[in-house]
N, C-alpha and C. Protein backbone atom coordinates (compact mmCIF):
# COMPACT_ATOMS: atom_id res chain seq x y z
N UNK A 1 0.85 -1.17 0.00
CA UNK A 1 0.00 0.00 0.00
C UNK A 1 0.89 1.23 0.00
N UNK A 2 0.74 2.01 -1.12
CA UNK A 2 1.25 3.07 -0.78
C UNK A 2 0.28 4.55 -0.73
N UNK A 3 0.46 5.34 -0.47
CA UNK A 3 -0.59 6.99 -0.36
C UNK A 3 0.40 8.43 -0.22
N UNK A 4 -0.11 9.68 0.34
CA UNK A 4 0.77 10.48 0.18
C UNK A 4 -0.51 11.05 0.72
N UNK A 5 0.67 12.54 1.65
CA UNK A 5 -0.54 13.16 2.45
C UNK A 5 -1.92 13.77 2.02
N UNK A 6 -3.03 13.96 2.62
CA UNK A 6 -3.92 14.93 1.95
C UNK A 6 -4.72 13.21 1.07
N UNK A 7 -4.09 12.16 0.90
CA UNK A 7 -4.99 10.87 0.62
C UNK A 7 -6.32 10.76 1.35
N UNK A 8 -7.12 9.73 0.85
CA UNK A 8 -8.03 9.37 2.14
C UNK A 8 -7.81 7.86 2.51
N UNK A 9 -8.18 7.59 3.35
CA UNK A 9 -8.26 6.12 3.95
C UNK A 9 -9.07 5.89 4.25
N UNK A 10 -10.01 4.63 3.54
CA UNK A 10 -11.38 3.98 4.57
C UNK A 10 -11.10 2.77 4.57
N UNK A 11 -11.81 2.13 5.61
CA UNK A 11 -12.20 0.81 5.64
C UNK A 11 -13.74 0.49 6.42
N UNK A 12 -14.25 -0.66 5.88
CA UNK A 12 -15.70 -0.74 6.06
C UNK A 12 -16.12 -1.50 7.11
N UNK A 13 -16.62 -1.78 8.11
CA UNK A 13 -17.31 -2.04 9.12
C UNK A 13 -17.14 -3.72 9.06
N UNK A 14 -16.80 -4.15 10.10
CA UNK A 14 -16.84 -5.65 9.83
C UNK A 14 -17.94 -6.17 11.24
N UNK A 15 -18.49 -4.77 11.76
CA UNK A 15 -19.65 -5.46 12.94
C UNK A 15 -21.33 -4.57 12.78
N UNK A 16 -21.97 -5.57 12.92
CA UNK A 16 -23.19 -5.02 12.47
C UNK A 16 -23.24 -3.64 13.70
N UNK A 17 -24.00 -2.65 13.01
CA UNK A 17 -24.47 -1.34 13.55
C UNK A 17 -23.36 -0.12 13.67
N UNK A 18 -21.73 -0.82 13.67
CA UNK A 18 -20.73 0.27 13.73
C UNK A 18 -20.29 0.89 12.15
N UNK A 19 -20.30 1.92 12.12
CA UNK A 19 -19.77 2.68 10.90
C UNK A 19 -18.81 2.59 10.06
N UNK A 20 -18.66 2.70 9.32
CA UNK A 20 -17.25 2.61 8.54
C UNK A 20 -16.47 3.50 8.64
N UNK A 21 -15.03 3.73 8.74
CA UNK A 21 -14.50 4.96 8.78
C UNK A 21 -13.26 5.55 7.76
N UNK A 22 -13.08 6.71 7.83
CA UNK A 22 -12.73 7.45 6.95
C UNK A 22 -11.86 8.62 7.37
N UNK A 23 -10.91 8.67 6.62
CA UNK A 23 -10.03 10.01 7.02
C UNK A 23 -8.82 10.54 6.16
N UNK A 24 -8.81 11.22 6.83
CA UNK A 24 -7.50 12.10 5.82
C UNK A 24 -5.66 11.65 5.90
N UNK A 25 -5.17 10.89 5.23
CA UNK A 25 -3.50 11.45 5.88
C UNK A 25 -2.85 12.32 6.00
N UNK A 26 -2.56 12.96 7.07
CA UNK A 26 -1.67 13.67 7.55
C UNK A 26 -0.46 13.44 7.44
N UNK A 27 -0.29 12.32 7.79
CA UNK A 27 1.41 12.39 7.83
C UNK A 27 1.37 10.79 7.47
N UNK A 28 2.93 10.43 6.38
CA UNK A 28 3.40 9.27 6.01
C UNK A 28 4.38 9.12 6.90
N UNK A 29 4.72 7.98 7.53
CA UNK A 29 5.74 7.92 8.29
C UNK A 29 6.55 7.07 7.57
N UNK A 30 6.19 5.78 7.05
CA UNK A 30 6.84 4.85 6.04
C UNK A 30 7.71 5.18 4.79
N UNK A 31 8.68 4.51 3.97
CA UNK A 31 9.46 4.61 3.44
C UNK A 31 8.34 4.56 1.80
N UNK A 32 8.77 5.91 1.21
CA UNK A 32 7.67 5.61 -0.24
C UNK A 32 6.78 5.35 -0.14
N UNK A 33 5.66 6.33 1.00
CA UNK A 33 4.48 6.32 0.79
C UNK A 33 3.85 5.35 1.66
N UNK A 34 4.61 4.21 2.07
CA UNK A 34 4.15 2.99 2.85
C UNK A 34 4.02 3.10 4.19
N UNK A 35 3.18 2.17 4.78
CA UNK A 35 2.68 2.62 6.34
C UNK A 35 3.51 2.43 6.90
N UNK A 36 3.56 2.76 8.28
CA UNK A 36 2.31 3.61 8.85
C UNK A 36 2.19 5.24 8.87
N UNK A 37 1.09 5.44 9.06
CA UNK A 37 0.10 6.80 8.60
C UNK A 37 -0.26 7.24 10.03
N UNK A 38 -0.84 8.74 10.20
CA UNK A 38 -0.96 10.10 10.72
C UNK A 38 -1.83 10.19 10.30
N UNK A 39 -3.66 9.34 11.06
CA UNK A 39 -4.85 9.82 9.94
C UNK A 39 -5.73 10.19 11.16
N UNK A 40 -6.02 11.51 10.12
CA UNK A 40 -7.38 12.34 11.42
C UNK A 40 -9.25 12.14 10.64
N UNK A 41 -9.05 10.63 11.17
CA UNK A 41 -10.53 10.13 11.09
C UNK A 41 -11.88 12.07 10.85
N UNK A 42 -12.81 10.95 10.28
CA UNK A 42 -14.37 12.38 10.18
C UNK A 42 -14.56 12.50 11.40
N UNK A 43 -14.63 11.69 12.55
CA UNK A 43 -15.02 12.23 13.38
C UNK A 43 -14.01 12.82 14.59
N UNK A 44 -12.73 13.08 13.93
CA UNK A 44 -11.61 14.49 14.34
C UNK A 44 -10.86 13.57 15.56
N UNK A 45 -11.14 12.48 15.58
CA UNK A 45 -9.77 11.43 16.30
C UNK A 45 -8.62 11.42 15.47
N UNK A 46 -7.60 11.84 15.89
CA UNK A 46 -6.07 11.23 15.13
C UNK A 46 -5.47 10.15 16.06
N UNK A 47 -5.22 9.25 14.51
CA UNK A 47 -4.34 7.87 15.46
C UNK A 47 -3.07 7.52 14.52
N UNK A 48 -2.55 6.79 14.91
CA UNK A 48 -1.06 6.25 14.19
C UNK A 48 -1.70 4.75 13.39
N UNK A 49 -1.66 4.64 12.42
CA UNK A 49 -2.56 3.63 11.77
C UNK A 49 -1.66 2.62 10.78
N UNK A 50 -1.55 1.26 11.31
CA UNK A 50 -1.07 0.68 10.31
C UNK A 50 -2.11 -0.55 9.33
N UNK A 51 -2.60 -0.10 8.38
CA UNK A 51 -3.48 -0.79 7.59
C UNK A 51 -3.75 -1.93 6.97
N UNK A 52 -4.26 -2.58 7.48
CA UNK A 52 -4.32 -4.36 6.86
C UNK A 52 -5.43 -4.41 5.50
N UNK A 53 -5.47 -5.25 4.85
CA UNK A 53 -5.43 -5.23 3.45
C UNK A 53 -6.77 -5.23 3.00
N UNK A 54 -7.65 -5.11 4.06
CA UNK A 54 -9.08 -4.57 3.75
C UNK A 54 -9.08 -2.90 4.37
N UNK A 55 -8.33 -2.00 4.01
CA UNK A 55 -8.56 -0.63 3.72
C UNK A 55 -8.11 -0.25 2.66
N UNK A 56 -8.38 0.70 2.16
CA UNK A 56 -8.30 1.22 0.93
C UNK A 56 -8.27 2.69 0.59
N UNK A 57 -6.90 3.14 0.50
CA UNK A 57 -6.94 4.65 -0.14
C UNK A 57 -7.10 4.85 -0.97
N UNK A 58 -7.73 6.42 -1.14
CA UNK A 58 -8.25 6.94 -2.28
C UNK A 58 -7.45 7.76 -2.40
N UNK A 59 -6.70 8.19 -3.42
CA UNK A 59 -5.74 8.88 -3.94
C UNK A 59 -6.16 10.53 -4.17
N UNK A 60 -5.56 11.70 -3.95
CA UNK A 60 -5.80 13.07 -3.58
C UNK A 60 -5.59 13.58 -5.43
């Protein structure tokens, strides 16, 4: 996986009734784009995120 800041990141809900989530990268910490990521989720949590292969960025 690679991305670049200002990307988005989601991944989709794997439990009934919880949301899917979504956010912005802020910051790449990884070598060429690769994780781990600096992502400030929609609902304005920032976490240090390393992404397993059911998320999916969307390119800026």
């Amino acid at each position: 996986m690679q991305a670049n800041v200002g990307d988005r990141l989601s991944v989709h809900s794997h439990m009934v009734g919880m949301p899917d989530r979504t956010g912005e990268i802020l910051e790449v910490r990884g070598a060429d784009g690769t994780p781990p990521y600096i992502v400030r989720f929609d609902d304005g949590h920032e976490s240090l995120v390393f992404p397993g292969p059911d998320w999916v960025v969307q390119h800026h």
